[in-house]
N, C-alpha and C. Protein backbone atom coordinates (compact mmCIF):
# COMPACT_ATOMS: atom_id res chain seq x y z
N UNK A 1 59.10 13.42 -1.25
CA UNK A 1 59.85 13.09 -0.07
C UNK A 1 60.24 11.62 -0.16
N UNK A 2 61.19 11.43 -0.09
CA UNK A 2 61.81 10.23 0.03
C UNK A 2 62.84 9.79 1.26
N UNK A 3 63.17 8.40 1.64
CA UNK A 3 63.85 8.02 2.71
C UNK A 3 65.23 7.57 1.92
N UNK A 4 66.09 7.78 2.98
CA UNK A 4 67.71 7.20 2.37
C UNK A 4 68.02 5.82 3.39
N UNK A 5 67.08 6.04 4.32
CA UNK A 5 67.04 4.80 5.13
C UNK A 5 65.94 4.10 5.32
N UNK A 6 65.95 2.89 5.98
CA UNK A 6 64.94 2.04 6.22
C UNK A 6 64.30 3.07 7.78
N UNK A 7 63.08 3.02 7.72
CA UNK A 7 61.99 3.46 9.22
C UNK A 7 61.19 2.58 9.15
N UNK A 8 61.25 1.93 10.72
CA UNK A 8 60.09 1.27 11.17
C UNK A 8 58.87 1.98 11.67
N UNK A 9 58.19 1.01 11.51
CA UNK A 9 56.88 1.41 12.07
C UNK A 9 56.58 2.60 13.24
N UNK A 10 55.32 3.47 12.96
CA UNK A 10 55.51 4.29 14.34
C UNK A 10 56.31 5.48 14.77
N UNK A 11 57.30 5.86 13.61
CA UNK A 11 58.60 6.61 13.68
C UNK A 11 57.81 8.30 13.01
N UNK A 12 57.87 8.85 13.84
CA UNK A 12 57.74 10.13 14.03
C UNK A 12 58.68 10.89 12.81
N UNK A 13 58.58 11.28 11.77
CA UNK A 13 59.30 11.70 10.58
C UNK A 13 59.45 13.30 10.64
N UNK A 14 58.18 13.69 11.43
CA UNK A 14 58.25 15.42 11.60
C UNK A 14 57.54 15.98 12.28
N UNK A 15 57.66 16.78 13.00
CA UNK A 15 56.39 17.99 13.56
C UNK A 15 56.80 19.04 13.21
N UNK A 16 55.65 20.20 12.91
CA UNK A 16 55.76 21.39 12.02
C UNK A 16 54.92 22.43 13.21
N UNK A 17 55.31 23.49 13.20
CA UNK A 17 54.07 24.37 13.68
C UNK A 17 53.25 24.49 11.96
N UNK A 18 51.96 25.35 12.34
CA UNK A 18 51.39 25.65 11.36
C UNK A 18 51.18 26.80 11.61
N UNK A 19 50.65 27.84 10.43
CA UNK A 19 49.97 28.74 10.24
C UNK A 19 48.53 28.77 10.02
N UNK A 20 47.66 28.90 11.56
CA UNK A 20 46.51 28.87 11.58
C UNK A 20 45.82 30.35 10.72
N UNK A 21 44.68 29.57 9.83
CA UNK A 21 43.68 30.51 9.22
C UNK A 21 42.52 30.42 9.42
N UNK A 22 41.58 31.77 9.37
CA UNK A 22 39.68 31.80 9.07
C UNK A 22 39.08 31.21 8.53
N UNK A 23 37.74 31.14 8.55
CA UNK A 23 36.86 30.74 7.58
C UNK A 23 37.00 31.66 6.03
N UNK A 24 37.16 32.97 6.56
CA UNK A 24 37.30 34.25 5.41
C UNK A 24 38.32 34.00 4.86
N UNK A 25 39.37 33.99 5.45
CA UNK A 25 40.89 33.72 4.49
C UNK A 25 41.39 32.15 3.79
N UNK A 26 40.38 31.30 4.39
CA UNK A 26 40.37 30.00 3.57
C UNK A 26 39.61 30.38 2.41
N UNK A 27 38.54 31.15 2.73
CA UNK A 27 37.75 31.44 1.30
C UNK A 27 38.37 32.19 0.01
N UNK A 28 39.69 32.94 0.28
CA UNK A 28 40.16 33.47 -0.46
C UNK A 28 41.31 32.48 -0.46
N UNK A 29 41.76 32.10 0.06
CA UNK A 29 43.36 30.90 -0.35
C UNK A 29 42.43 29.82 -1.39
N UNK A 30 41.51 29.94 -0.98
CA UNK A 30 40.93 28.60 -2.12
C UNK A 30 40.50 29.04 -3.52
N UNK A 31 41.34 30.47 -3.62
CA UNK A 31 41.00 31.07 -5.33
C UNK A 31 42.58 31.20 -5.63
N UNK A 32 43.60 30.57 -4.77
CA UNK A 32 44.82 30.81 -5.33
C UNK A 32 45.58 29.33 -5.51
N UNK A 33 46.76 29.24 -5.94
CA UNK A 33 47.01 28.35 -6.34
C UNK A 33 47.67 27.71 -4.96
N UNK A 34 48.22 27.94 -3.71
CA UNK A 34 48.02 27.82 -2.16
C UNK A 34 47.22 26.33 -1.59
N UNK A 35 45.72 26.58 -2.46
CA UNK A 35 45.26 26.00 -2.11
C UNK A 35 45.17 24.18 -1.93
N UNK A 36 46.29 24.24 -3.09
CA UNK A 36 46.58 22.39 -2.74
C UNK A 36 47.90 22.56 -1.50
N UNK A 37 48.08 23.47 -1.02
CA UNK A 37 49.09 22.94 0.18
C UNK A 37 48.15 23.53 1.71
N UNK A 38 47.17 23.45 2.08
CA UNK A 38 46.75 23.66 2.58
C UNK A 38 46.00 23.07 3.45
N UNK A 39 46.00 22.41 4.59
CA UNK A 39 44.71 21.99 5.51
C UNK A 39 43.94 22.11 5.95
N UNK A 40 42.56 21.59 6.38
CA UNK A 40 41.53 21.63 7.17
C UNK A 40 42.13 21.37 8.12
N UNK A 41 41.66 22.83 9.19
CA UNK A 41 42.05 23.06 10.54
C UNK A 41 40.57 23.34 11.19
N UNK A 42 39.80 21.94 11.42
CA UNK A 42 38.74 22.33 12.62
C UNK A 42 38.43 21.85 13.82
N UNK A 43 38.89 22.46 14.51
CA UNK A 43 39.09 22.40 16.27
C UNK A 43 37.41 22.66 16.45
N UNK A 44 36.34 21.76 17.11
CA UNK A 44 35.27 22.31 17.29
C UNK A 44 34.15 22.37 16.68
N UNK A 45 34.80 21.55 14.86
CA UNK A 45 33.80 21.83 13.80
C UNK A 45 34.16 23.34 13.21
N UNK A 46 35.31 24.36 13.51
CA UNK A 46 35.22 25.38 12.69
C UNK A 46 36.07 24.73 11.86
N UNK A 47 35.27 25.74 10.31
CA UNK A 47 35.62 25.59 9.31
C UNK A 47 36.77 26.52 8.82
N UNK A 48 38.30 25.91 9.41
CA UNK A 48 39.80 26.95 9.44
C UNK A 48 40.59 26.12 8.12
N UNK A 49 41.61 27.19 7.76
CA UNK A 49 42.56 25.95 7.45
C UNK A 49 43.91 26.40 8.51
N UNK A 50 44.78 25.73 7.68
CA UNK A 50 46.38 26.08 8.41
C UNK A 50 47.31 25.87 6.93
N UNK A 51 48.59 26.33 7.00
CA UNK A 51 49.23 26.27 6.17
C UNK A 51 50.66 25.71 7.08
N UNK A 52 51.08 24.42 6.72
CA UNK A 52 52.00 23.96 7.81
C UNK A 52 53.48 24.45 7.53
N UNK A 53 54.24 24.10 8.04
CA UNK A 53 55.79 24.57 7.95
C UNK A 53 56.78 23.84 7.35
N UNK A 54 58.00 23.64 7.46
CA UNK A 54 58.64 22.53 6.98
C UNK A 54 58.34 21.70 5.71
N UNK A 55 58.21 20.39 5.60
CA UNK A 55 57.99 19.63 4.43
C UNK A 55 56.95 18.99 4.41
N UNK A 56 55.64 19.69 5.55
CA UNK A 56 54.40 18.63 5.32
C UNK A 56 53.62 19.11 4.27
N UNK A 57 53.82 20.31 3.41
CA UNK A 57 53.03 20.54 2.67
C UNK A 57 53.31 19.82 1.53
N UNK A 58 54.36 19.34 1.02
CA UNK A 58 55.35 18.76 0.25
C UNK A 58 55.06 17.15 -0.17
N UNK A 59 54.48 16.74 0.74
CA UNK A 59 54.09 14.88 0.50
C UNK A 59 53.45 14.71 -0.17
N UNK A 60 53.35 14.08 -0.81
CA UNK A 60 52.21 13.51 -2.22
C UNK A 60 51.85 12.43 -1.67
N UNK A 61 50.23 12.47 -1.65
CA UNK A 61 49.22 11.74 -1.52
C UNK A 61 49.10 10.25 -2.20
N UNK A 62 48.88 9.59 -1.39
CA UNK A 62 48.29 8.37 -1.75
C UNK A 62 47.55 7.63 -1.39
N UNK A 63 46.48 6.77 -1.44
CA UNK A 63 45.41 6.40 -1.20
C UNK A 63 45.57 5.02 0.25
N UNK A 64 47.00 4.48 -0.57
CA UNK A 64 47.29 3.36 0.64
C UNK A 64 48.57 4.50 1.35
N UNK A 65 48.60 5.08 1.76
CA UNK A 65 50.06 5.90 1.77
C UNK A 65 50.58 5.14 3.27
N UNK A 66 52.08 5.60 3.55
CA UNK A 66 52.80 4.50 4.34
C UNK A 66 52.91 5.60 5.57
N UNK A 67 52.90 6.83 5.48
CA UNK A 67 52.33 7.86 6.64
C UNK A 67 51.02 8.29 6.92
N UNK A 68 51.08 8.93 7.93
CA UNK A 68 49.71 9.59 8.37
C UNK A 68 49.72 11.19 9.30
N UNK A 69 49.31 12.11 9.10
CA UNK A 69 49.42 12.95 9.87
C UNK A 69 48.33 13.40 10.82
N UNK A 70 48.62 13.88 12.13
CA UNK A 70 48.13 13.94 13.35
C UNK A 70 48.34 15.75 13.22
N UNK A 71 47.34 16.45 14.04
CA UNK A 71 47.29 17.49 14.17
C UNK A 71 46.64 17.95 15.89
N UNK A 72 47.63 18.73 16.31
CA UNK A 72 47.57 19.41 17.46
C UNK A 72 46.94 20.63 17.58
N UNK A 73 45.88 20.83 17.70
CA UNK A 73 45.29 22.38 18.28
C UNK A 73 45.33 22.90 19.06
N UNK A 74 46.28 22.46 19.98
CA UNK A 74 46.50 23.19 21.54
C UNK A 74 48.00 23.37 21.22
N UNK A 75 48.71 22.73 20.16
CA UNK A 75 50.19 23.18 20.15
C UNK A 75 50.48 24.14 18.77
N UNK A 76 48.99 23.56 17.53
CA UNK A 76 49.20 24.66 16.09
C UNK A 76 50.73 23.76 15.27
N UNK A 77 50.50 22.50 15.61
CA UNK A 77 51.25 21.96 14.77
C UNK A 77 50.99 20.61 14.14
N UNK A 78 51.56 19.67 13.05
CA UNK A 78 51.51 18.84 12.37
C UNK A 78 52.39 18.01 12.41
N UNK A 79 51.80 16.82 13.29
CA UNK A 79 53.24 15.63 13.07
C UNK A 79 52.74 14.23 11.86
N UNK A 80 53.78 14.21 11.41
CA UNK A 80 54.27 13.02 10.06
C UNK A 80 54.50 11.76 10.73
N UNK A 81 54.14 10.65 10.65
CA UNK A 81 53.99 9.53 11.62
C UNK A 81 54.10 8.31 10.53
N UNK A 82 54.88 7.20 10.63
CA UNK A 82 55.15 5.94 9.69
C UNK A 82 53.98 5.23 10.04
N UNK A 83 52.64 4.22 9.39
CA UNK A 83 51.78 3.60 9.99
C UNK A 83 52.11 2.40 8.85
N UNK A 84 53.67 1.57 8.65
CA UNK A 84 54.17 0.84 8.27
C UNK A 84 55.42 1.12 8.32
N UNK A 85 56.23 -0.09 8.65
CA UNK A 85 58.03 -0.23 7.91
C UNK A 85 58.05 0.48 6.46
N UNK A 86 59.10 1.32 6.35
CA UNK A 86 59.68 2.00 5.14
C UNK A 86 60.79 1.48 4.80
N UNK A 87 61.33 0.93 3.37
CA UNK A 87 62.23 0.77 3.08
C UNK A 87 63.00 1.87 2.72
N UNK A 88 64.36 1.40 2.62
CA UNK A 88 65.23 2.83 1.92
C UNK A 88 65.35 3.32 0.49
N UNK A 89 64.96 4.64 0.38
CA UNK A 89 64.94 4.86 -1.06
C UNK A 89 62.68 5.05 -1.71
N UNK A 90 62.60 4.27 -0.31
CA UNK A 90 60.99 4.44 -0.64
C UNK A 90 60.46 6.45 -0.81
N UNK A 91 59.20 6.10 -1.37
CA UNK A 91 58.53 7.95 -1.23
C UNK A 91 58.28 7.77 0.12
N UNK A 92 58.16 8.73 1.00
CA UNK A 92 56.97 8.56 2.20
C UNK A 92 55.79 9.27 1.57
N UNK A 93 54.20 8.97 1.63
CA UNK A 93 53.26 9.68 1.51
C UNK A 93 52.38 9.99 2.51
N UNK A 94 51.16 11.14 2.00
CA UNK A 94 50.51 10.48 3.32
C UNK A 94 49.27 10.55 2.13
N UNK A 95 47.88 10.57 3.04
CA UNK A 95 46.50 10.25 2.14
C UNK A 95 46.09 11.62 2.62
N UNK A 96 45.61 12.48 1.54
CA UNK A 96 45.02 13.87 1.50
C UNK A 96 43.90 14.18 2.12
N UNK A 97 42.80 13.03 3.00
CA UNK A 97 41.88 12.40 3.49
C UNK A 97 41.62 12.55 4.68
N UNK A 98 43.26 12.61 4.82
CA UNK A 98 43.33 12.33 6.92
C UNK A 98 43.83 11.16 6.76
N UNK A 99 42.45 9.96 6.81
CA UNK A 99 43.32 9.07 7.86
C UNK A 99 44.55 8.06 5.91
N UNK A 100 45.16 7.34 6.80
CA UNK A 100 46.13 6.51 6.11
C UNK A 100 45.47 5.84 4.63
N UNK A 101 44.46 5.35 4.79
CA UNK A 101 43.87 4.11 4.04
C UNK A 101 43.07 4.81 3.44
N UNK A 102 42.49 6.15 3.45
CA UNK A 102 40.76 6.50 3.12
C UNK A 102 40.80 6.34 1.77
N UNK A 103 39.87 5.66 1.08
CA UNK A 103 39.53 5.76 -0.60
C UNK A 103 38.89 6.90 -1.07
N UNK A 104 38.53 7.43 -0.24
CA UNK A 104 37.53 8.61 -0.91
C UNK A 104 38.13 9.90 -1.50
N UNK A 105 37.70 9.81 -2.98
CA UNK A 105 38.20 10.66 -4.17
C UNK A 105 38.71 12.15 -3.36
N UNK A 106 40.02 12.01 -3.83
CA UNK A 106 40.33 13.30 -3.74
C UNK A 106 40.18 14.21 -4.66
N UNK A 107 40.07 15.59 -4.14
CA UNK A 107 39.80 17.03 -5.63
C UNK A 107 40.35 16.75 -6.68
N UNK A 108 41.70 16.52 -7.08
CA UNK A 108 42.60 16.38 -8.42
C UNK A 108 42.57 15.05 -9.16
N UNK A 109 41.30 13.99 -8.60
CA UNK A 109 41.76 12.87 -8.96
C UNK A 109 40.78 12.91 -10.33
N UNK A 110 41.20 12.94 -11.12
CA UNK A 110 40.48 12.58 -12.68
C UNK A 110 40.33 11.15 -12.87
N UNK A 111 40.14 10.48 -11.77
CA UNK A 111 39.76 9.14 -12.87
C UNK A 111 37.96 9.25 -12.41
């Protein structure tokens, strides 16, 4: 995902509904290849995922990333949020983590 324009700070890039899932059917999406587009959906501490709509499954991760996504359980959707100025032509990312900044190793990271 990339920008053709400059976004400031704070700028709302997307909301998605999602496709809420089980504990059972996360257990089986996590033997398919699905499973890297997929979220932890737990409202409550359950252990769900969701599979979102639109282009949030689509962002590539980064550790400092210049988005962040917010999740609604009373609406079943995913909003894309700037937590910095974007230049034009920049990637937008977000961090696979949750929040914006988190360092902590993600699944695919081989180093």
């Amino acid at each position: 995902m990339f920008t053709v324009e400059a976004i400031p700070t704070d700028t709302v890039i997307e909301t998605a509904p999602v496709i809420v899932m089980t504990k059972e059917e996360r257990l089986l999406l996590d033997k398919t290849r699905l499973h890297d587009y997929i979220f932890e959906w737990n409202p409550e501490g359950q252990k769900m995922c969701c599979m979102a709509q639109g282009y949030i499954s689509v962002y590539n991760h980064s550790y400092a990333s210049n988005c962040e996504y917010f999740m609604d359980y009373d609406a079943n959707t995913i909003e894309i949020r700037t937590v910095r100025d974007i230049a034009a032509g920049e990637e937008l990312t977000i961090n696979y983590n949750g929040d914006w900044n988190d360092e902590t190793t993600v699944w695919f990271d081989m180093d």
